[in-house]
Protein backbone atom coordinates (compact mmCIF):
# COMPACT_ATOMS: atom_id res chain seq x y z
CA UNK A 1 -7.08 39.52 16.32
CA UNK A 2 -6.65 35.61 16.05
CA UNK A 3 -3.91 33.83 16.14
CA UNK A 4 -3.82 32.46 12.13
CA UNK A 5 -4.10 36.29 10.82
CA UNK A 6 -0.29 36.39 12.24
CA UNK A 7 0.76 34.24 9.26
CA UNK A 8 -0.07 37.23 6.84
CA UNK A 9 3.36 38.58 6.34
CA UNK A 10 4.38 35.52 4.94
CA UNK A 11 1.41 34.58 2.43
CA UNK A 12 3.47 36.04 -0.48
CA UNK A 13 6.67 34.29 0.32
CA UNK A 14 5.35 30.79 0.89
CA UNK A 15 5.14 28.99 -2.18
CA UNK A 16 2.23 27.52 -3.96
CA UNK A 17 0.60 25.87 -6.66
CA UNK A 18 -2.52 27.78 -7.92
CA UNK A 19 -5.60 25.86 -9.02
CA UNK A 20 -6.18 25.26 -12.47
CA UNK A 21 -8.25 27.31 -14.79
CA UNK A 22 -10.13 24.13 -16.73
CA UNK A 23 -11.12 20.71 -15.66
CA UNK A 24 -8.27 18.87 -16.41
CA UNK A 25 -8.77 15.72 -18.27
CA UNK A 26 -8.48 12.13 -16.90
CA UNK A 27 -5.46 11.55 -18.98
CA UNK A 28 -3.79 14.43 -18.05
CA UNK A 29 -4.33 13.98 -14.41
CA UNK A 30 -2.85 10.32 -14.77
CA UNK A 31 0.17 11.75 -16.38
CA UNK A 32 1.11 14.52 -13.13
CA UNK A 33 0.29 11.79 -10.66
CA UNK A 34 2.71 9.65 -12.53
CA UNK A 35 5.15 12.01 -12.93
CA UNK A 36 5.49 13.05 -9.12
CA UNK A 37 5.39 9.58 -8.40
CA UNK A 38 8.87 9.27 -10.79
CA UNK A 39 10.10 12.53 -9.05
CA UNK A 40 9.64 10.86 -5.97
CA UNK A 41 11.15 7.36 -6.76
CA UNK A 42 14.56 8.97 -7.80
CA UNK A 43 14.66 11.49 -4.68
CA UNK A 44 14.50 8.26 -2.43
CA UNK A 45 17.17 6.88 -4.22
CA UNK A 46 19.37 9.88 -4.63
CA UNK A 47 22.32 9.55 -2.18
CA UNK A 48 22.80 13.11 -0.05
CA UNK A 49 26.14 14.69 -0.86
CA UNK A 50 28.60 15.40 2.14
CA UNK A 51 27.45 12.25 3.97
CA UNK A 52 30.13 9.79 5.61
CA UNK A 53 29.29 6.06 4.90
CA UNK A 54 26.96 5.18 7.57
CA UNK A 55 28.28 3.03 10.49
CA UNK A 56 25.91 3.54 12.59
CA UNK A 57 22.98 1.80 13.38
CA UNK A 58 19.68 2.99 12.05
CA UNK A 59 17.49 4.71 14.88
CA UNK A 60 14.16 4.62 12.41
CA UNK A 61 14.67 1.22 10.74
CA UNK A 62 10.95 0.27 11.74
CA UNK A 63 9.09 3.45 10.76
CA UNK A 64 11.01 4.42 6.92
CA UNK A 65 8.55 2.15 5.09
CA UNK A 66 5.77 3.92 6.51
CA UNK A 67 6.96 7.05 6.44
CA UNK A 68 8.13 6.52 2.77
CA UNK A 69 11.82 7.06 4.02
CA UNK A 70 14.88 5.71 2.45
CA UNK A 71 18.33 6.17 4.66
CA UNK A 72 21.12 8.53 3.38
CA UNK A 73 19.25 9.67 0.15
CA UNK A 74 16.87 13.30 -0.64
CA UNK A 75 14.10 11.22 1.05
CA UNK A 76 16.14 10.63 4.50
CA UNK A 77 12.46 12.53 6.63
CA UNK A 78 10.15 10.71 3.98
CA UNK A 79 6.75 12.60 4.75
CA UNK A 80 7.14 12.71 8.60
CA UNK A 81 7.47 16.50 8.61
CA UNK A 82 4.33 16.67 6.55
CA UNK A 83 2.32 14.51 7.98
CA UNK A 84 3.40 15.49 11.58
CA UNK A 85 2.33 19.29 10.51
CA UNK A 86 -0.77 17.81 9.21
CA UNK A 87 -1.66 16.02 12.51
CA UNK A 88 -1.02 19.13 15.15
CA UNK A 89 -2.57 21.93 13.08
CA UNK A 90 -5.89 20.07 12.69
CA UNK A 91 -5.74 19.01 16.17
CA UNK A 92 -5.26 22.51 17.39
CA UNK A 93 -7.81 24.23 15.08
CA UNK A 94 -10.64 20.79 16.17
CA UNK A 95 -9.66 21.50 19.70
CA UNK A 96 -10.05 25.38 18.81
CA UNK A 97 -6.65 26.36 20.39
CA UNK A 98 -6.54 28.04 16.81
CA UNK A 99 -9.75 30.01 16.31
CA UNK A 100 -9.96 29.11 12.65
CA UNK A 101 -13.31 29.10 10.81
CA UNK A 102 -12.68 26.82 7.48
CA UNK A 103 -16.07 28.57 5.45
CA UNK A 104 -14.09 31.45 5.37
CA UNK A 105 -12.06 31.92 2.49
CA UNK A 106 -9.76 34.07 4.39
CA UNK A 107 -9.53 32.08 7.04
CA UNK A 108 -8.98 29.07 4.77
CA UNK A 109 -6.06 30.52 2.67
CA UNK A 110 -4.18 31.77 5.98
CA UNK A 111 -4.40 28.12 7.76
CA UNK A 112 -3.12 26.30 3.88
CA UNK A 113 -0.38 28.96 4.34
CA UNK A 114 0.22 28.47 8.32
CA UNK A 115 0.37 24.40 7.38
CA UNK A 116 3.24 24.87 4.85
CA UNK A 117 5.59 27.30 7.29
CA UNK A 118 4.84 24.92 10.19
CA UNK A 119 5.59 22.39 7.57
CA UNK A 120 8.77 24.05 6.51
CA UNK A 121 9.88 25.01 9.74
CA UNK A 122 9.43 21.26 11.14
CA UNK A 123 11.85 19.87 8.09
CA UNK A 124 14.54 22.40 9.04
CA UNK A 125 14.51 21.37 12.31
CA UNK A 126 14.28 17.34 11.42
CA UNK A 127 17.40 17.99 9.31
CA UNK A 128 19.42 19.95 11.73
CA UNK A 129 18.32 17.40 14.70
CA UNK A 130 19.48 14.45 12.28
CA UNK A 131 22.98 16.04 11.04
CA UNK A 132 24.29 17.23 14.90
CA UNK A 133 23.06 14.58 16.48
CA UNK A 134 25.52 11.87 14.47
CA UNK A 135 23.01 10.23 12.35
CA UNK A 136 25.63 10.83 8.95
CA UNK A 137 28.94 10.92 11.19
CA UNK A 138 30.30 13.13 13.76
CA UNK A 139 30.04 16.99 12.59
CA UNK A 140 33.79 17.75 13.06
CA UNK A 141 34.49 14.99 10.84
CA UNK A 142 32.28 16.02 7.92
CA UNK A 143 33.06 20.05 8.45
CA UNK A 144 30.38 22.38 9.47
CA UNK A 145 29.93 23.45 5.84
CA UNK A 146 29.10 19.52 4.85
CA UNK A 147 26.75 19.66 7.91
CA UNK A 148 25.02 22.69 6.78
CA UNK A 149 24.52 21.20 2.89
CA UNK A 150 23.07 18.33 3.74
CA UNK A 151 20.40 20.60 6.03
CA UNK A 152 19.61 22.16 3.10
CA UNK A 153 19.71 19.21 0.63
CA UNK A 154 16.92 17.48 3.07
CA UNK A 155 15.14 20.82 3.29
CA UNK A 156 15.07 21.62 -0.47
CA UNK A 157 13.74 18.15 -0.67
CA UNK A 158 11.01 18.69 2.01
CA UNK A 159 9.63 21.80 -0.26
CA UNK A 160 9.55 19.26 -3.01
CA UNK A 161 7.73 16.77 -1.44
CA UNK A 162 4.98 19.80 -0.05
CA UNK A 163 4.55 21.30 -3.22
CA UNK A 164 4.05 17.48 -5.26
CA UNK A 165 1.80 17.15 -2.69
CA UNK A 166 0.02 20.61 -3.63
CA UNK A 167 -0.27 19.74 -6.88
CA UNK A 168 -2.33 16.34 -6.57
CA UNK A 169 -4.23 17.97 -4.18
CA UNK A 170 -5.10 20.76 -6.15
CA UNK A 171 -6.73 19.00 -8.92
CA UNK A 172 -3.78 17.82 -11.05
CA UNK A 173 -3.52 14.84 -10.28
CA UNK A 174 -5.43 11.81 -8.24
CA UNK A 175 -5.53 11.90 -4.61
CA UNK A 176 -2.82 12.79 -2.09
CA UNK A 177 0.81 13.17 -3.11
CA UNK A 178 1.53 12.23 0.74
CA UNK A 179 -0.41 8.30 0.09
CA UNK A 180 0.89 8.29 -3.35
CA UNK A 181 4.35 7.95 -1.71
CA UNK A 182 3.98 6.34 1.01
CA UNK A 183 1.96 3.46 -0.67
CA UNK A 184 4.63 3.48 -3.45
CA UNK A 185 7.18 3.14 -0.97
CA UNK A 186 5.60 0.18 1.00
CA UNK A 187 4.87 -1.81 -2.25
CA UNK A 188 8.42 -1.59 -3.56
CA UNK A 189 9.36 -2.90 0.05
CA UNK A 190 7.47 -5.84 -0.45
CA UNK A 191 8.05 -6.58 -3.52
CA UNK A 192 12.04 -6.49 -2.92
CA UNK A 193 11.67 -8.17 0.41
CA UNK A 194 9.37 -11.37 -1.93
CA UNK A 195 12.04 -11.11 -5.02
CA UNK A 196 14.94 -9.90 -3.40
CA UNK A 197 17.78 -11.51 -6.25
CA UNK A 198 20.45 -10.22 -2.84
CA UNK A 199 22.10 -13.16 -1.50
CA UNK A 200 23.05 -12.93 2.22
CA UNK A 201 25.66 -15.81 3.88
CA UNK A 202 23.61 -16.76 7.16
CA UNK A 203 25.89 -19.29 8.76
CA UNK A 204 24.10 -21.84 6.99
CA UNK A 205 25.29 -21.00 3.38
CA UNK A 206 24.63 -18.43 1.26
CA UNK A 207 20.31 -17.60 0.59
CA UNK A 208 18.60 -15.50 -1.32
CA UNK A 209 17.16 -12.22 0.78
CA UNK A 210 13.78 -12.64 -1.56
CA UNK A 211 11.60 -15.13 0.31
CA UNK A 212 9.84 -16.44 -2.88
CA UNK A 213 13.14 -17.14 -4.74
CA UNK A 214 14.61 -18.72 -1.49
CA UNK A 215 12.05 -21.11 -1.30
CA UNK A 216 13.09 -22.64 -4.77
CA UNK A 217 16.68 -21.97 -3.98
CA UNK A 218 16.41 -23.95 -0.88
CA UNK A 219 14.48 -26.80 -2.60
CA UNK A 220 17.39 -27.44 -5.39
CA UNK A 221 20.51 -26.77 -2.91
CA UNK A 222 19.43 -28.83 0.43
CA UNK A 223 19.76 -32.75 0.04
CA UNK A 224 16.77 -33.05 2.80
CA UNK A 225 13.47 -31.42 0.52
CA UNK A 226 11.26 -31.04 4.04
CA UNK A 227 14.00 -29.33 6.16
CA UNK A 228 14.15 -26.62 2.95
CA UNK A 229 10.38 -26.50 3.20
CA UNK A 230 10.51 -25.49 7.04
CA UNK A 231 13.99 -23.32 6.39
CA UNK A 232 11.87 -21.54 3.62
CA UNK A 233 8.90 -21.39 5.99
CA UNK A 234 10.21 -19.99 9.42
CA UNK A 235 13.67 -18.74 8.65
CA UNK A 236 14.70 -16.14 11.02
CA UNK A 237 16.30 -12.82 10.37
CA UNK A 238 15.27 -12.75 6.36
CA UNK A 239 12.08 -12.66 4.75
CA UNK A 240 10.03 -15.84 4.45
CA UNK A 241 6.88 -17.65 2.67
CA UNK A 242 5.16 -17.42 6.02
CA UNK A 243 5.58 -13.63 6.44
CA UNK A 244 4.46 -13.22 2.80
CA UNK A 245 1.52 -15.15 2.75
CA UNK A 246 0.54 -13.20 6.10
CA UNK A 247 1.03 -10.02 3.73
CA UNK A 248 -1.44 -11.68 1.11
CA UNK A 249 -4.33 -12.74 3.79
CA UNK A 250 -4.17 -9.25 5.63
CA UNK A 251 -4.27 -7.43 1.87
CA UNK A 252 -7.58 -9.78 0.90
CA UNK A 253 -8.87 -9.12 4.18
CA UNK A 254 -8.33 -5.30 4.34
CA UNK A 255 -9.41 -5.38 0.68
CA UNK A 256 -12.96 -7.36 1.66
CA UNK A 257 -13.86 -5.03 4.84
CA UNK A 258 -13.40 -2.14 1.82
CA UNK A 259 -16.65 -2.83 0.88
CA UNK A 260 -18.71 -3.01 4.27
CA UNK A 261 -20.84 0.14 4.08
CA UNK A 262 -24.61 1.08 5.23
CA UNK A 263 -26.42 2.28 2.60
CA UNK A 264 -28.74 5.53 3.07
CA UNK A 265 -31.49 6.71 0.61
CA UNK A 266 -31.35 10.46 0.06
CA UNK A 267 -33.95 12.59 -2.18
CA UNK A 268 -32.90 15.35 -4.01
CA UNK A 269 -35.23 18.14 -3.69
CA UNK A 270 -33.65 20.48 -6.43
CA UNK A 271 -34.67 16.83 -8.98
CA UNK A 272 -38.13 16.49 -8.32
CA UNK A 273 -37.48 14.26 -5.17
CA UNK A 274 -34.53 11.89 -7.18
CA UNK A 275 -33.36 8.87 -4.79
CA UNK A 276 -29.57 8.06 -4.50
CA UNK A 277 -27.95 5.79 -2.11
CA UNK A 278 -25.82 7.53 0.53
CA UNK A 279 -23.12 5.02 1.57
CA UNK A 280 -21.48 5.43 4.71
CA UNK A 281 -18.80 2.73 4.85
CA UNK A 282 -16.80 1.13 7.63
CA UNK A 283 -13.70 3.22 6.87
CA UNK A 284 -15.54 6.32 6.88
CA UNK A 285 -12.07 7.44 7.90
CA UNK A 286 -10.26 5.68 5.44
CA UNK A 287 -6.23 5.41 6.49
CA UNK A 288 -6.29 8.63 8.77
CA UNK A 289 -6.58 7.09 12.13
CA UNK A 290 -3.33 4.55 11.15
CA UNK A 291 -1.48 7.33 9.49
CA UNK A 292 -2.24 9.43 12.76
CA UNK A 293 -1.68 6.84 14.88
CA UNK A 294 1.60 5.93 12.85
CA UNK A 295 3.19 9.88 13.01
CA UNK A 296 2.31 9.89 17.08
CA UNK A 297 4.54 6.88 17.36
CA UNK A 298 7.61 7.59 14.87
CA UNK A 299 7.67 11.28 17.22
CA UNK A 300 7.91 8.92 20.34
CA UNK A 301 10.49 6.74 18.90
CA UNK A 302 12.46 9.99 17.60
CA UNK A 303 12.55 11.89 20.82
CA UNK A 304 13.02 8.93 22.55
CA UNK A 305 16.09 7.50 20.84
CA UNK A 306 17.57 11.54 20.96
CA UNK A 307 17.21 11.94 24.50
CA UNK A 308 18.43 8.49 25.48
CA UNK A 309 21.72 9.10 23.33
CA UNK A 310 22.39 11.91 25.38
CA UNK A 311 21.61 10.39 28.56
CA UNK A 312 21.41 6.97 28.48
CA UNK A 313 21.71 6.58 32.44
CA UNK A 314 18.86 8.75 33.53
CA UNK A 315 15.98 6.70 34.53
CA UNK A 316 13.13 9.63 33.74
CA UNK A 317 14.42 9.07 30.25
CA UNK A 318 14.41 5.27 30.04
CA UNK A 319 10.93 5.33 31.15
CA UNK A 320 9.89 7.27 28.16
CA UNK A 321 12.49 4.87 26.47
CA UNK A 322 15.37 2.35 26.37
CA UNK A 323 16.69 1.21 23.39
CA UNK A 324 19.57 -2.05 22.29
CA UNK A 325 20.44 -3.54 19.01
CA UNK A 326 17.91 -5.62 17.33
CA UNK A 327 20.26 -8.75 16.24
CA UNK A 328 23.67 -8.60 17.20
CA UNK A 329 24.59 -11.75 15.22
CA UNK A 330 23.07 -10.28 12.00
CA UNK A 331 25.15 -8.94 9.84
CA UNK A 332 22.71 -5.57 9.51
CA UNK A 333 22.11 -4.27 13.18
CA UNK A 334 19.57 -1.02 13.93
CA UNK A 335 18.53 -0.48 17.60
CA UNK A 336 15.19 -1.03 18.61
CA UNK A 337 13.47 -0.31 22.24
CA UNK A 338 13.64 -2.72 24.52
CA UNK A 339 12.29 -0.53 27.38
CA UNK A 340 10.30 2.29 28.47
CA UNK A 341 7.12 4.06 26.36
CA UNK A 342 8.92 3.47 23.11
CA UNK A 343 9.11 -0.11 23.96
CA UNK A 344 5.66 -0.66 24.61
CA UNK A 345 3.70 1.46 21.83
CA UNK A 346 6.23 -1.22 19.28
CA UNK A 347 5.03 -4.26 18.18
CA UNK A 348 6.28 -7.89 19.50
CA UNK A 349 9.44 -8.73 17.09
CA UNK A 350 8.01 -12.55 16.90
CA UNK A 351 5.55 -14.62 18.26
CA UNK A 352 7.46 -16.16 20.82
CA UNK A 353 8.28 -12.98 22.17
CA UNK A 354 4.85 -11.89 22.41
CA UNK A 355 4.04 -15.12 24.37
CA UNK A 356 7.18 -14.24 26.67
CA UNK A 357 6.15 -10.88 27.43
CA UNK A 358 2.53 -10.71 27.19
CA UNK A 359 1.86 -7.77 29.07
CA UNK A 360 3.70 -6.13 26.14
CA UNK A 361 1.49 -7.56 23.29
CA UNK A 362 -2.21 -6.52 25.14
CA UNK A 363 -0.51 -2.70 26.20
CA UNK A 364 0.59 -2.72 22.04
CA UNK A 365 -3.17 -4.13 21.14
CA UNK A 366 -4.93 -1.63 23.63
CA UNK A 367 -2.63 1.81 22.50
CA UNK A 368 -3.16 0.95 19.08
CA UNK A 369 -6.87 0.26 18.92
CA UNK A 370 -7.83 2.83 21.77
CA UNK A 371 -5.59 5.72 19.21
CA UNK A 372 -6.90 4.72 15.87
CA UNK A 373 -10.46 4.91 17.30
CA UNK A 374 -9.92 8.34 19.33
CA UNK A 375 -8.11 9.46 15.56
CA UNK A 376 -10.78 8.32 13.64
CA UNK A 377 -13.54 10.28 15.69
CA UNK A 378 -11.10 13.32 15.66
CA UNK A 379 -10.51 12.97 12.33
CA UNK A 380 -14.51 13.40 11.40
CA UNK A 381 -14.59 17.16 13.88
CA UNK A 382 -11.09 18.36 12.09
CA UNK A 383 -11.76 17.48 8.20
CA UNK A 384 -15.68 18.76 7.85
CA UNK A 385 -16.62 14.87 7.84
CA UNK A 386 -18.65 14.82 11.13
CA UNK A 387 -22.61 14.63 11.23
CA UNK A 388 -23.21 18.58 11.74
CA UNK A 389 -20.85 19.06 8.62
CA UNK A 390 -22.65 16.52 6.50
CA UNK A 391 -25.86 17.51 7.46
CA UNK A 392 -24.95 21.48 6.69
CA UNK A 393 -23.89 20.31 3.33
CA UNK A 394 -27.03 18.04 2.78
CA UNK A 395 -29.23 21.38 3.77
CA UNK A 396 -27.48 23.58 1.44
CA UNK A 397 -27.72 21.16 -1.52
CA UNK A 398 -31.71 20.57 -0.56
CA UNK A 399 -30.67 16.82 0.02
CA UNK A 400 -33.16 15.07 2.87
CA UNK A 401 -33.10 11.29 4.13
CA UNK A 402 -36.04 9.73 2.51
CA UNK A 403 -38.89 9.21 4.86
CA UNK A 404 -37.54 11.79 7.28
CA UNK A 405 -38.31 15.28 7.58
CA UNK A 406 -35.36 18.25 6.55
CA UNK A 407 -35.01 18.75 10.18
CA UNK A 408 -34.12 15.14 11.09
CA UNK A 409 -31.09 14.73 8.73
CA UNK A 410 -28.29 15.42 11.44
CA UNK A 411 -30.14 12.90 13.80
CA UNK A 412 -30.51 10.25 11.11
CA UNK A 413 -26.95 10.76 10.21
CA UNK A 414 -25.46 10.39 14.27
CA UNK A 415 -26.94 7.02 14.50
CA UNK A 416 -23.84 5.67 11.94
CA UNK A 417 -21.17 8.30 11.08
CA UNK A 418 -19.98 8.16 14.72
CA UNK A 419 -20.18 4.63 14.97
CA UNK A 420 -18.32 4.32 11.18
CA UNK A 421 -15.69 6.48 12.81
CA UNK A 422 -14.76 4.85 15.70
CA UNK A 423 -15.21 1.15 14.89
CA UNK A 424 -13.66 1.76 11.52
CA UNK A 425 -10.41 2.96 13.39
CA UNK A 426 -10.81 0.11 16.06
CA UNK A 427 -11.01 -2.56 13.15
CA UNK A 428 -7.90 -0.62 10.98
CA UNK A 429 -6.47 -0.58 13.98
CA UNK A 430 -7.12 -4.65 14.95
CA UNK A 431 -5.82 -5.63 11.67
CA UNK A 432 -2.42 -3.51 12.27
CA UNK A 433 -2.14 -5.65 15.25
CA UNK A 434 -2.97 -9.19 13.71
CA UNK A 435 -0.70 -8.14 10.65
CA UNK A 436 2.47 -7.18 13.26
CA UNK A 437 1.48 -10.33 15.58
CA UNK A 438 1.64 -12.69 11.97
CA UNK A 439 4.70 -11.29 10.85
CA UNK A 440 3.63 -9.24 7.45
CA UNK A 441 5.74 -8.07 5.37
CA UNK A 442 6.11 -4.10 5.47
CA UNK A 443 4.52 -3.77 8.99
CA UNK A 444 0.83 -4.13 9.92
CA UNK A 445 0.18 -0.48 9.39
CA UNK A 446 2.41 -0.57 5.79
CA UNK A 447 -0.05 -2.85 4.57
CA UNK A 448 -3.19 -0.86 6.10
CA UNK A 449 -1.80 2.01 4.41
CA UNK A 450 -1.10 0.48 1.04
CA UNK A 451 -4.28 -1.01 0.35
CA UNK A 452 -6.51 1.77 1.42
CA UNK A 453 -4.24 4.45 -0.41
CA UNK A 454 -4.60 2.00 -3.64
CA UNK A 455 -8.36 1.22 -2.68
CA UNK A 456 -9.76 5.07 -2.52
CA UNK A 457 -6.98 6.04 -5.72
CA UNK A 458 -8.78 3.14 -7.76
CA UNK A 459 -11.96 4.49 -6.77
CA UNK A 460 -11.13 8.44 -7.78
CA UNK A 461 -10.12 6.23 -10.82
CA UNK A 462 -13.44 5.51 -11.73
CA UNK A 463 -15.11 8.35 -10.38
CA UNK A 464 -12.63 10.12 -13.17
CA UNK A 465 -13.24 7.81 -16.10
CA UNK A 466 -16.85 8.07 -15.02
CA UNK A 467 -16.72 11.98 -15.58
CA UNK A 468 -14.53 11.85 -18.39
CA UNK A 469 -17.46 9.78 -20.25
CA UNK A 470 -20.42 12.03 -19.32
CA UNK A 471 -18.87 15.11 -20.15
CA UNK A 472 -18.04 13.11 -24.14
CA UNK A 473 -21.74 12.29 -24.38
């Protein structure tokens, strides 16, 4: 017997979202997506009950905007348990540690329903690692009864979050619920962090946290025009017109290498030998290998930053990671690691600290490149994407490579998608790195995210609208 059939019990318990009966209509679809994105907007900003007002620092400062996280609120885990559940059961059943075969429908249904209990299972214990290790007060202050809410108030939440999810994914709505939120998330960041109206008293009077209205604040209140130019420039510790026009160039970039692609020619047997282009574009992956790459680090960081709390002396654990407070002189402190692992998988803070420590910068550049491109080639074996996947489909649908005979299809095939794979992931993964080194607003791998989320749901858009029209005519 394998190993998924175990998870039959609990097929009838686990919740779900059956597929829909009809085609449902562009407009329609539109209105769900938009709808779970609302649902999630006020879970992020719905404080949890039973919670003390946090005085502590904020272990995950670095990873809530990718992880579509918002501090003390319904959204505290964001879509870490998801996407972490996501990550190790396709790794296991590519690696066949789970003897799982995905053509069978049987097999299918039981690993949907073995994702979801992981799933479930992983926000439980996310929620009871966050509540008794401190992160909303000390338990005897807030009662055991407090403690055990706000468990269940992040766990009710998590089933939320899987079964939005569900829906889009199921035909609803447009893409994935999971890159719905977490580009959502990222874009509000920036735009609050460019037009912040938040007014913070640095020492040298009182500026606006919004780097674009700072600039013109700066420019009416300082007597000396060019020092408000550099102040609006380079300032320190807020957001500024450099970091944001870093965002802008990586977005234009990111949004240009969209649109590298090799184009095949395919014939269509079953039409009389019809010719369509085949495209197989740079990011054949699209955002997998960051958001991979992005889950395998925010685990580091959190069983890094548990195990050093409880031991902070023990030098086994400092090697995995040692963390400190980011800016003690800021008026908003969260620790960050300044040792160890943790400390070298994170990106340089500033510039001059990369130059200071470069060893730090080229380990960063090398883990994150080497584990978007080993993600991205994963990725391909593990989602039915690879060259002897394609090329089963292609035979099945009597689709050939023009000029080539049926049998050469898979060969024709492994001269790119490989390639696609792993350089795509290298070059997401190079622009993570140029984006953290410049300074970008919302992270290197934020942006990444955002733009290919909102590149791919623009183009299910289209494909949509496309449908919509043909089936009118």
């Amino acid at each position: 017997m394998k190993v998924i059939h175990l998870i039959r019990p609990f097929v009838s318990v686990v919740p779900e979202v059956e597929k829909p009966t009809a085609a449902i209509p562009f407009r329609e679809k539109i209105l769900w997506t938009t709808c779970a994105l609302l649902i999630y907007m006020v879970c992020s900003n719905l404080p949890l009950y039973g919670v003390q007002r946090a005085v502590t620092s904020d272990p995950f400062y670095w990873m809530r905007v990718i992880l579509a996280s918002n501090r003390g609120t319904l959204m505290e885990l964001g879509v870490s348990p998801l996407v972490t559940t996501g990550m190790v059961m396709q790794l296991l059943a590519g690696a066949k540690i789970i003897d799982v075969n995905l053509d069978n429908k049987e097999d299918r249904v039981l690993f949907q329903a073995a994702q979801k209990v992981v799933g479930l299972l992983v926000t439980i214990v996310e929620a009871a690692a966050y509540v008794f290790s401190g992160m909303y007060g000390d338990v005897a202050a807030i009662g055991s009864g407090n403690a055990l809410l706000i468990v269940a108030q992040l766990f009710f939440a998590g089933l939320v979050l899987l079964m939005l999810d569900e829906m889009l994914q199921r035909g609803y709505g447009l893409g994935s619920g999971i890159s719905l939120f977490i580009a959502a998330h990222i874009s509000e960041t920036i735009v609050w962090q460019a037009f912040s109206p938040t007014t913070v008293n640095t020492g040298r009077g009182t500026e606006f946290e919004g780097a674009f209205l700072a600039f013109f604040h700066l420019i009416f209140v300082r007597s000396n025009k060019f020092q408000a130019i550099r102040e609006a420039l380079f300032r320190q510790n807020l957001p500024n017109l450099t970091n944001l026009m870093a965002t802008v160039l990586i977005f234009a970039a990111c949004i240009y290498m969209q649109g590298w692609r090799v184009n095949l020619t395919v014939k269509l047997q079953k039409s009389r030998g019809l010719e369509r282009p085949y495209p197989v574009k740079l990011f054949y992956t699209s955002n997998m290998p960051i958001i991979l790459q992005t889950a395998l680090v925010s685990n580091i960081y959190f069983i890094s930053k548990m195990l050093y709390n409880s031991a902070p002396n023990s030098p086994f654990i400092k090697l995995i990671g040692e963390w400190g407070v980011a800016s003690p002189e800021n008026a908003v402190q969260y620790p960050v690691p300044i040792g160890g692992l943790a400390y070298y998988i994170s990106p340089p803070a500033t510039l001059s600290v990369m130059f200071h420590d470069p060893f730090h910068a080229l380990f960063y550049l090398m883990f994150t490149l080497t584990a978007c491109a080993i993600f991205g080639r994963t990725w391909t074996e593990v989602s039915g994407t690879s060259v002897k996947h394609i090329a089963r489909q292609m035979r099945e649908n009597q689709v050939v490579m023009k000029g080539h005979r049926d049998t050469a299809t898979a060969r024709v095939l492994g001269r790119y998608i490989p390639i696609a794979a792993a350089l795509g992931g290298i070059c997401i993964g190079l622009l993570t790195v140029v984006a953290d080194y410049m300074g970008a607003i919302g992270s290197g791998a934020g942006i990444l995210l955002t733009v290919t989320i909102i590149y791919d749901l623009y183009e299910a858009c289209m494909r949509e609208n496309m449908s919509s029209l043909q089936s009118m005519m």
